[in-house]
Protein backbone atom coordinates (compact mmCIF):
# COMPACT_ATOMS: atom_id res chain seq x y z
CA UNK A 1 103.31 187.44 117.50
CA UNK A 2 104.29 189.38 114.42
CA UNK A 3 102.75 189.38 110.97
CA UNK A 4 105.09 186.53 109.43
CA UNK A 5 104.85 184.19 112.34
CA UNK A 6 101.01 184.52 112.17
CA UNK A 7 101.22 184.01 108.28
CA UNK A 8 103.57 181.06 108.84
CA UNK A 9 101.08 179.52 111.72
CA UNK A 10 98.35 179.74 109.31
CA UNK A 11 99.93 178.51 106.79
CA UNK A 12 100.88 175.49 108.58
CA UNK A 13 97.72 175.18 109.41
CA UNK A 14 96.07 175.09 106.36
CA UNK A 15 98.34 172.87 104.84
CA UNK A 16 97.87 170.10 107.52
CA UNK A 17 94.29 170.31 106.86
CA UNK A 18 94.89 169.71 103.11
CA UNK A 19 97.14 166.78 104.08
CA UNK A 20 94.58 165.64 106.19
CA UNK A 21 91.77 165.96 103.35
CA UNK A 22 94.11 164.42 100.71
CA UNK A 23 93.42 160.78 101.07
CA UNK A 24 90.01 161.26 101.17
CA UNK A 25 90.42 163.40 97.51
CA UNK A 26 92.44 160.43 96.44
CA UNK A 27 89.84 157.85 97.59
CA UNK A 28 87.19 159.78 95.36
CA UNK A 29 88.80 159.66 92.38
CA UNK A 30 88.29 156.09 91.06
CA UNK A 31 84.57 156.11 92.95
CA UNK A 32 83.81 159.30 90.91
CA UNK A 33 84.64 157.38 87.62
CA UNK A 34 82.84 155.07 88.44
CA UNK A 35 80.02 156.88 89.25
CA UNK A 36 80.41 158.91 85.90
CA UNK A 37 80.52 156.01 83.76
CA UNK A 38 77.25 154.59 85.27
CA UNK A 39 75.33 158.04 85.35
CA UNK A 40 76.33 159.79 82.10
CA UNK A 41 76.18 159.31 78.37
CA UNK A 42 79.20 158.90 76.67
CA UNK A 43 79.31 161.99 74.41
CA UNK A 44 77.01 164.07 76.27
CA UNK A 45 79.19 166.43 78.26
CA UNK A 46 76.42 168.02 80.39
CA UNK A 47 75.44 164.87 81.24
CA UNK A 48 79.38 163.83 82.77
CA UNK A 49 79.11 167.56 84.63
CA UNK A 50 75.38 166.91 85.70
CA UNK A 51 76.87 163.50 87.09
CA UNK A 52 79.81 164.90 89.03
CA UNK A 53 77.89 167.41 90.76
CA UNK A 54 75.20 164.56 91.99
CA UNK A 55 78.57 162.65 93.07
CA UNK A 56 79.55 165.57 95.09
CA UNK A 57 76.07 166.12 96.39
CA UNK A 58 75.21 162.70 97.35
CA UNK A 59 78.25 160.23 97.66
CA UNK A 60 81.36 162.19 98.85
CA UNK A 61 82.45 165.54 99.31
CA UNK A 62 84.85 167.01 95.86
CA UNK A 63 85.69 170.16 95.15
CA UNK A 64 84.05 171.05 92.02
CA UNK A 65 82.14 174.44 91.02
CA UNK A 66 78.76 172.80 91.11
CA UNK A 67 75.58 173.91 89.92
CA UNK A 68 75.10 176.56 92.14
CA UNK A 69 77.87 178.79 91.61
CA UNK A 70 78.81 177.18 88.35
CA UNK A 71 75.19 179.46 87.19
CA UNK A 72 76.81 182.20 88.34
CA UNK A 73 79.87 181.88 86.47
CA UNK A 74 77.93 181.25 83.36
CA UNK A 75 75.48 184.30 83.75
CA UNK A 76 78.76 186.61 84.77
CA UNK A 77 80.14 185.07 81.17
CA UNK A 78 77.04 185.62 79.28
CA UNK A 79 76.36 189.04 80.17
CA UNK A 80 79.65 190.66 79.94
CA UNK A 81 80.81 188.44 76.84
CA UNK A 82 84.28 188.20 77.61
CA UNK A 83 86.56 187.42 74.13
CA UNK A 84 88.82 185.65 77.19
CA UNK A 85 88.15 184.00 80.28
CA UNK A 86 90.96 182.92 82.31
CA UNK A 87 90.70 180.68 85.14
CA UNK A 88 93.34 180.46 88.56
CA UNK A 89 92.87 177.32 90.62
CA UNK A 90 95.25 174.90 92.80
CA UNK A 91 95.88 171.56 92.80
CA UNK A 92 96.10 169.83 95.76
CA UNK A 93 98.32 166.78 94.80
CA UNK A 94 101.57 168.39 94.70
C-alpha cells in the first residue's frame, strides 16, 4: 500500500469515528448546561470550569482539558511567563 493510500485509509478512519462520536457530543451539550447552571455560581468562573470537568468526569464523556492536564498547562504558563500564548484546536461540528 503506499504512503497516501495509508494516509487516506486512516484518514477515513478517523473521520468515521468522529462521525460516529458526534451525536453523542451533540447530546452533551444542552445536558452540560444544564449541569453548569445547577453546579456553578453565576460569576464565579472557576466554579463553571470546576463544574464542566465534574460533568466530564461523572456524567458523560467531553473533550475538555480537565484538571489534570489543564495544571500542567498552567504551571508550563507560569514558569516560562509567556507575553503570548496561542492555542490550536479543532472543532468537530464542521
Amino acid at each position: 500500500m503506499s504512503s497516501v493510500a495509508a494516509t487516506s485509509s486512516i484518514t477515513k478512519k478517523f473521520l468515521d469515528e468522529v462521525n460516529n462520536t458526534r451525536p453523542m457530543i451533540y447530546a452533551a451539550r444542552p445536558l452540560l448546561l444544564e449541569y453548569v447552571l445547577k453546579n456553578s455560581r453565576s460569576g464565579d468562573i472557576q466554579s463553571v470550569i470546576n463544574a464542566i470537568d465534574k460533568f466530564a468526569q461523572t456524567q458523560q464523556w467531553l473533550m475538555n482539558v480537565g484538571d489534570k492536564k489543564g495544571e500542567i498547562l498552567d504551571n508550563a504558563i507560569r514558569s516560562r511567563q509567556p507575553k503570548t500564548v496561542l492555542e490550536l484546536g479543532m472543532d468537530f461540528f464542521w
